[in-house]
C-alpha atoms as a PDB file:
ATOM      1  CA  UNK A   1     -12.880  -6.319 -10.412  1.00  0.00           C
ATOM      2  CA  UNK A   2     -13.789  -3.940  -7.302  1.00  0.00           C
ATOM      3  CA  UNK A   3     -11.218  -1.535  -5.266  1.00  0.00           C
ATOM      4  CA  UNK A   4     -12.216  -2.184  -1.696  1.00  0.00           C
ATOM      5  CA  UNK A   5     -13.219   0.551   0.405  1.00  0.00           C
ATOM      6  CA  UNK A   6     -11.744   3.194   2.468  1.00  0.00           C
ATOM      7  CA  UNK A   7     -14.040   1.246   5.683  1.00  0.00           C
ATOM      8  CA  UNK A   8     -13.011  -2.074   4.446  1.00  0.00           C
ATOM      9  CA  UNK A   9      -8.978  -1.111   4.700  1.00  0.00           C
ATOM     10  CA  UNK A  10      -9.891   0.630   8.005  1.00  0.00           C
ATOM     11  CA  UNK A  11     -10.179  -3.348   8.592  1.00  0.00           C
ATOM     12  CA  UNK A  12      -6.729  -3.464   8.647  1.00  0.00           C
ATOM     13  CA  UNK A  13      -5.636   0.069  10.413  1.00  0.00           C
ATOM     14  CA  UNK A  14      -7.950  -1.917  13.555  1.00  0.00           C
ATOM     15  CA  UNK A  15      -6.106  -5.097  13.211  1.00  0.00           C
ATOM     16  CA  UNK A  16      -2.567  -3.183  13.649  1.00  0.00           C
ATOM     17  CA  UNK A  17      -3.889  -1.308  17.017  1.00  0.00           C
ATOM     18  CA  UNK A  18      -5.453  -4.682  18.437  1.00  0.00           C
ATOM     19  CA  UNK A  19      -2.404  -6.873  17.553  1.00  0.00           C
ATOM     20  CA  UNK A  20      -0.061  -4.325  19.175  1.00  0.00           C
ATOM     21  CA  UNK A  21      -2.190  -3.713  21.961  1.00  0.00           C
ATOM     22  CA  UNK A  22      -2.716  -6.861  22.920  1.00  0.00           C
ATOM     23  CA  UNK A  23       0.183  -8.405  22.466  1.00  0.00           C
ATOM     24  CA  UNK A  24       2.422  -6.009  24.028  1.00  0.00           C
ATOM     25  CA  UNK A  25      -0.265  -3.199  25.589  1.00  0.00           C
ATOM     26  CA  UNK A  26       0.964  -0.739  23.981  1.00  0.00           C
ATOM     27  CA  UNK A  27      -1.217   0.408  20.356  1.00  0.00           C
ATOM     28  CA  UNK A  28       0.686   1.137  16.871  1.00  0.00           C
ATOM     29  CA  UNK A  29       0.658   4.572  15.526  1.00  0.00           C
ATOM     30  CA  UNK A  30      -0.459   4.873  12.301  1.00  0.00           C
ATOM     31  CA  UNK A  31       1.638   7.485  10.721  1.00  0.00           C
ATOM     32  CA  UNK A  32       0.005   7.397   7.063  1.00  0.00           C
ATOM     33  CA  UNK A  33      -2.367   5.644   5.174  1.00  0.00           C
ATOM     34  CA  UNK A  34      -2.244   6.295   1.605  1.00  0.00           C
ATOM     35  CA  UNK A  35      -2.606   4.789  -2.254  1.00  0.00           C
ATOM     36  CA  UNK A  36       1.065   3.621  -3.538  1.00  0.00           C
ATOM     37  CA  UNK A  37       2.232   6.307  -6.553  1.00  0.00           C
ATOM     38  CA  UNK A  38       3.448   5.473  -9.786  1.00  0.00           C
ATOM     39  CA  UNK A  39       6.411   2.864 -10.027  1.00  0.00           C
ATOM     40  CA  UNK A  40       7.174   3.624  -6.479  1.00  0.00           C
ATOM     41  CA  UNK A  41       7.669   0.184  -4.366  1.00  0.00           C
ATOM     42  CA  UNK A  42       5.910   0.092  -0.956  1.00  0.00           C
ATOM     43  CA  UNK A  43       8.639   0.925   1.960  1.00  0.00           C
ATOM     44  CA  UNK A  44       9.510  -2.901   2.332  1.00  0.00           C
ATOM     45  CA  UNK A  45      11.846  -3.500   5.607  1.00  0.00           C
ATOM     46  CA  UNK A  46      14.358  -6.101   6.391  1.00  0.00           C
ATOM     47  CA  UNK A  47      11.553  -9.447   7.067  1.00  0.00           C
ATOM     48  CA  UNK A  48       8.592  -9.543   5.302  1.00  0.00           C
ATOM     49  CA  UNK A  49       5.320 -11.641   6.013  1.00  0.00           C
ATOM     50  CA  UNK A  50       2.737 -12.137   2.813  1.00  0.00           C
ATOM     51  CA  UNK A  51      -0.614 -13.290   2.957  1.00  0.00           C
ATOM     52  CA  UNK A  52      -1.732 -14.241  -0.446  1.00  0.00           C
ATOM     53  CA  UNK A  53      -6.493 -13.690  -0.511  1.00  0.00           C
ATOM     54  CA  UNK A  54      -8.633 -16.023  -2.644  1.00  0.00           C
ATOM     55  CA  UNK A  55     -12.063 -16.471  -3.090  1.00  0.00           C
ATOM     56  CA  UNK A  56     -14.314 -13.538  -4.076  1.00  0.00           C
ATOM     57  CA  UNK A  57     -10.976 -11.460  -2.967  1.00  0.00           C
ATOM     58  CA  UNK A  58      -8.096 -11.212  -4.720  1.00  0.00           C
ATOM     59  CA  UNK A  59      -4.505 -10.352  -4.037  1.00  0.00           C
ATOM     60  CA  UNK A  60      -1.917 -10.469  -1.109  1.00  0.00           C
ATOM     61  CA  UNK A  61      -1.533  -8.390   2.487  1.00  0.00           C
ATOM     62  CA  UNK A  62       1.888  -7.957   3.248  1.00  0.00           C
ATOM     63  CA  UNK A  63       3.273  -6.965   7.032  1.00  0.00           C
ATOM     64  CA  UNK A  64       6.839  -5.528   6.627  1.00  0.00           C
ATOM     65  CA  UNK A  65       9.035  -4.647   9.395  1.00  0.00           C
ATOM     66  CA  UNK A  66      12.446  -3.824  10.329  1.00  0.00           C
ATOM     67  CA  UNK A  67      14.542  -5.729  12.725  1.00  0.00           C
ATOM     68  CA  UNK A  68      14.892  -3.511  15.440  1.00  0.00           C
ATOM     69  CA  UNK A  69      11.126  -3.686  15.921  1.00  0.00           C
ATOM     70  CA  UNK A  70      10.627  -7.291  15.086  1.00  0.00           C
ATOM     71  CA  UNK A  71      13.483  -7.703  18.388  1.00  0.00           C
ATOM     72  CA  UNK A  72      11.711  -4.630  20.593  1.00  0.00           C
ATOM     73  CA  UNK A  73       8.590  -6.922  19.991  1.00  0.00           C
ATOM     74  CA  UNK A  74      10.181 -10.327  20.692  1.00  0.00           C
ATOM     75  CA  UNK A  75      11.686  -8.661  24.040  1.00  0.00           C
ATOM     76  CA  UNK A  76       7.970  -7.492  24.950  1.00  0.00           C
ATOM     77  CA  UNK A  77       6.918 -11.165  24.086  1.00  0.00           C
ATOM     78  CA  UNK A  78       9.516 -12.294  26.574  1.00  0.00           C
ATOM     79  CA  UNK A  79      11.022 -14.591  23.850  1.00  0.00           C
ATOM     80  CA  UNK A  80      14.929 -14.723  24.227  1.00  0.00           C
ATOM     81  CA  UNK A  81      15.621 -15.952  20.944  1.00  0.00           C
ATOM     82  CA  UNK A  82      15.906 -13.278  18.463  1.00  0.00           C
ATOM     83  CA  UNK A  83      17.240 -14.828  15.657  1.00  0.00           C
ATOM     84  CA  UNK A  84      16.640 -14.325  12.072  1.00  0.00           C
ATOM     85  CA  UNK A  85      14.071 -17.637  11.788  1.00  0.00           C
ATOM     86  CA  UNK A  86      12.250 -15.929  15.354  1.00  0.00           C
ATOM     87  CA  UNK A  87      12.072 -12.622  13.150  1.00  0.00           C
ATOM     88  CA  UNK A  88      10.539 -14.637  10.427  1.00  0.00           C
ATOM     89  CA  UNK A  89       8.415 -16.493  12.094  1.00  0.00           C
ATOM     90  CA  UNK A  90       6.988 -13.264  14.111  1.00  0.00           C
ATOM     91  CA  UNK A  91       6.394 -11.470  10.998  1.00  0.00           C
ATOM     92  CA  UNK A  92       4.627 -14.664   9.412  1.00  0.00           C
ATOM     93  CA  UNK A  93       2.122 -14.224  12.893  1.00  0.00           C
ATOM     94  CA  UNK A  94       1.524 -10.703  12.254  1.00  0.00           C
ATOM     95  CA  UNK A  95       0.420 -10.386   8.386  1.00  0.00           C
ATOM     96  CA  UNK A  96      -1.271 -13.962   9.172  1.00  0.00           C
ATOM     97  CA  UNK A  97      -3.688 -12.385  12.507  1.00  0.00           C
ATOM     98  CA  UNK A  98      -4.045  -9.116   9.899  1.00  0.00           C
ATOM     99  CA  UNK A  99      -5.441 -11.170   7.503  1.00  0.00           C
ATOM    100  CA  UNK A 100      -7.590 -13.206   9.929  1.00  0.00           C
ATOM    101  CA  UNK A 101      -9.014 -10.258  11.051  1.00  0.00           C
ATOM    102  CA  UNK A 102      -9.554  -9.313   7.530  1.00  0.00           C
ATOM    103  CA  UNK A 103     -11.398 -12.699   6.717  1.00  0.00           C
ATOM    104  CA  UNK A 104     -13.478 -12.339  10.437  1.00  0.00           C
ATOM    105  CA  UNK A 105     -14.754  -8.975   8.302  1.00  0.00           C
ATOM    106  CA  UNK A 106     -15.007 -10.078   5.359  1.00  0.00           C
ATOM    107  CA  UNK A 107     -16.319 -13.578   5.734  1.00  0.00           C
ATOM    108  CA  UNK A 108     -16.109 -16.739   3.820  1.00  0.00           C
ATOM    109  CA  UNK A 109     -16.218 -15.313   0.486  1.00  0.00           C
ATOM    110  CA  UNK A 110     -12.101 -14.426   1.455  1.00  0.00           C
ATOM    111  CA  UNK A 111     -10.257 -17.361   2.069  1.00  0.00           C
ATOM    112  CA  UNK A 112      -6.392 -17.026   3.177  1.00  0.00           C
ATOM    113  CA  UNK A 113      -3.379 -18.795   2.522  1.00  0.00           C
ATOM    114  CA  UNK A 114      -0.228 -19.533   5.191  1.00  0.00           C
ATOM    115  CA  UNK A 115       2.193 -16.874   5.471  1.00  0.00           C
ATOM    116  CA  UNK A 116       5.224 -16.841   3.732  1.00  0.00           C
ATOM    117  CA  UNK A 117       8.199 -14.996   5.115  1.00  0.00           C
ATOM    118  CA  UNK A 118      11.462 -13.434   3.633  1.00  0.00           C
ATOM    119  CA  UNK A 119      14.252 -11.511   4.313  1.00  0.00           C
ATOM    120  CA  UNK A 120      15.450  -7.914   2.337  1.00  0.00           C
ATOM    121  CA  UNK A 121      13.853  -8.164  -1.354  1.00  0.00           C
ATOM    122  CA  UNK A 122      11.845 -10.375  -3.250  1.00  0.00           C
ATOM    123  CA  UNK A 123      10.250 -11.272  -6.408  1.00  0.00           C
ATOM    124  CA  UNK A 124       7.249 -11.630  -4.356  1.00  0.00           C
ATOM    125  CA  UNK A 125       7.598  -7.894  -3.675  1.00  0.00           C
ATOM    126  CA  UNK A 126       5.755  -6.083  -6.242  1.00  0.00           C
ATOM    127  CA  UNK A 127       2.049  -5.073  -6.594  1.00  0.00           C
ATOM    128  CA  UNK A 128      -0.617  -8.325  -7.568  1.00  0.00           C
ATOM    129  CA  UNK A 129      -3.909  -6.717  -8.463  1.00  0.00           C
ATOM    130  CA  UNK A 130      -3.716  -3.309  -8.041  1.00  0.00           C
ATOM    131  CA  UNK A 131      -1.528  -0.481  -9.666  1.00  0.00           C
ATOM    132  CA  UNK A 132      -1.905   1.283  -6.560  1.00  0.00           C
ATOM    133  CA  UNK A 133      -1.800  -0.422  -3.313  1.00  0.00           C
ATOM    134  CA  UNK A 134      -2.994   0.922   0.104  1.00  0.00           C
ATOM    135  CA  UNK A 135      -0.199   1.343   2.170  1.00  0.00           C
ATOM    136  CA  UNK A 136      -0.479   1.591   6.031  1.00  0.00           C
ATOM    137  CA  UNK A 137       2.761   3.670   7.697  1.00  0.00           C
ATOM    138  CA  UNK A 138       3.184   2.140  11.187  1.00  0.00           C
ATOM    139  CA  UNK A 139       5.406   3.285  13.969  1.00  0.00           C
ATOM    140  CA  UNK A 140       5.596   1.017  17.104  1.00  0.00           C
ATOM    141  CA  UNK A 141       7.477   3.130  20.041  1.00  0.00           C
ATOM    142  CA  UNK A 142       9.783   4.716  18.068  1.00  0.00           C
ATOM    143  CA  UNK A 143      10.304   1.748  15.327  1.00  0.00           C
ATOM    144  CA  UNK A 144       9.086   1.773  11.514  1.00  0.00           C
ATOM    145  CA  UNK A 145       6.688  -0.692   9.682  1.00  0.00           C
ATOM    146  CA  UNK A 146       3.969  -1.050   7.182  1.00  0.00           C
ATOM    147  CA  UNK A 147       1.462  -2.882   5.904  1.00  0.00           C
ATOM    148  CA  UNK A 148       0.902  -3.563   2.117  1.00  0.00           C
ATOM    149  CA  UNK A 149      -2.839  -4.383   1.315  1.00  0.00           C
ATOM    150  CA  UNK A 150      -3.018  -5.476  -2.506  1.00  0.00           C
ATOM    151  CA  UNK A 151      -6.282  -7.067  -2.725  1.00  0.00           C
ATOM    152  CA  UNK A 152      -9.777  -6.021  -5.018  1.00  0.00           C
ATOM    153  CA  UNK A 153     -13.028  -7.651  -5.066  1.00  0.00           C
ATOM    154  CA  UNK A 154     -13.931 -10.165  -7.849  1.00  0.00           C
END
């Protein structure tokens, strides 16, 4: 198996700006970019969005995010419904339009799967393919996410 490159997770640090920007015309910050350490987890927030790859990929993206953003961004969206299954299903969009934009990159040889979405921990939470992850620090007006890219090249 192949790590991906430092160009290939810039994939993903484009995808953040463009969702953000267009969807609410104002771009993400990225705060950090950097490989996970050691046993350390990923900062995970309160909903969770996971994209498992296939194909000549392998692994899962993850979109994390807490739920002060996840309503800040529902408001922008004019939705008035900012319930727990709205947060859900808004994180579930994001990590699924990162990973399209991933696969528009990438091509057919990485094929996606539907989101699934959680609340606070999971068992789904820990690292697939990589000992190290890429972790992407986001900060959306003054609110905390991150994106969790676990994914190497067959």
């Amino acid at each position: 198996m192949a790590d991906i490159t430092e160009q290939e997770i810039q994939v993903f640090v484009g995808a953040v700006n463009r969702y953000f920007e267009q969807m609410t015309g104002e771009k993400a910050k990225i705060q950090a970019s950097f490989l996970a350490e050691g046993e350390i987890l990923p900062p995970i927030y309160d909903f969770t969005g996971l994209i498992n790859v296939g194909g000549q990929y392998q692994g899962c993206i993850y979109f994390s995010a807490s739920k002060i953003l996840l309503m800040r961004l529902l408001l922008a969206l004019h939705e008035p419904r900012q319930n727990d299954l709205h947060m859900l299903d808004a994180v579930g969009e994001i990590a699924n339009t990162l990973a399209g934009n991933a696969r528009e990159y990438f091509g057919e040889a990485m094929t996606i799967s539907v989101p699934i979405t959680f609340q606070g921990a999971s068992d789904l939470l820990k690292s697939a393919v990589r000992k190290r992850p890429y972790i992407i620090m986001i900060k959306w007006k003054q609110y905390e996410a991150s994106v969790i890219v676990d994914v190497v090249r067959k």
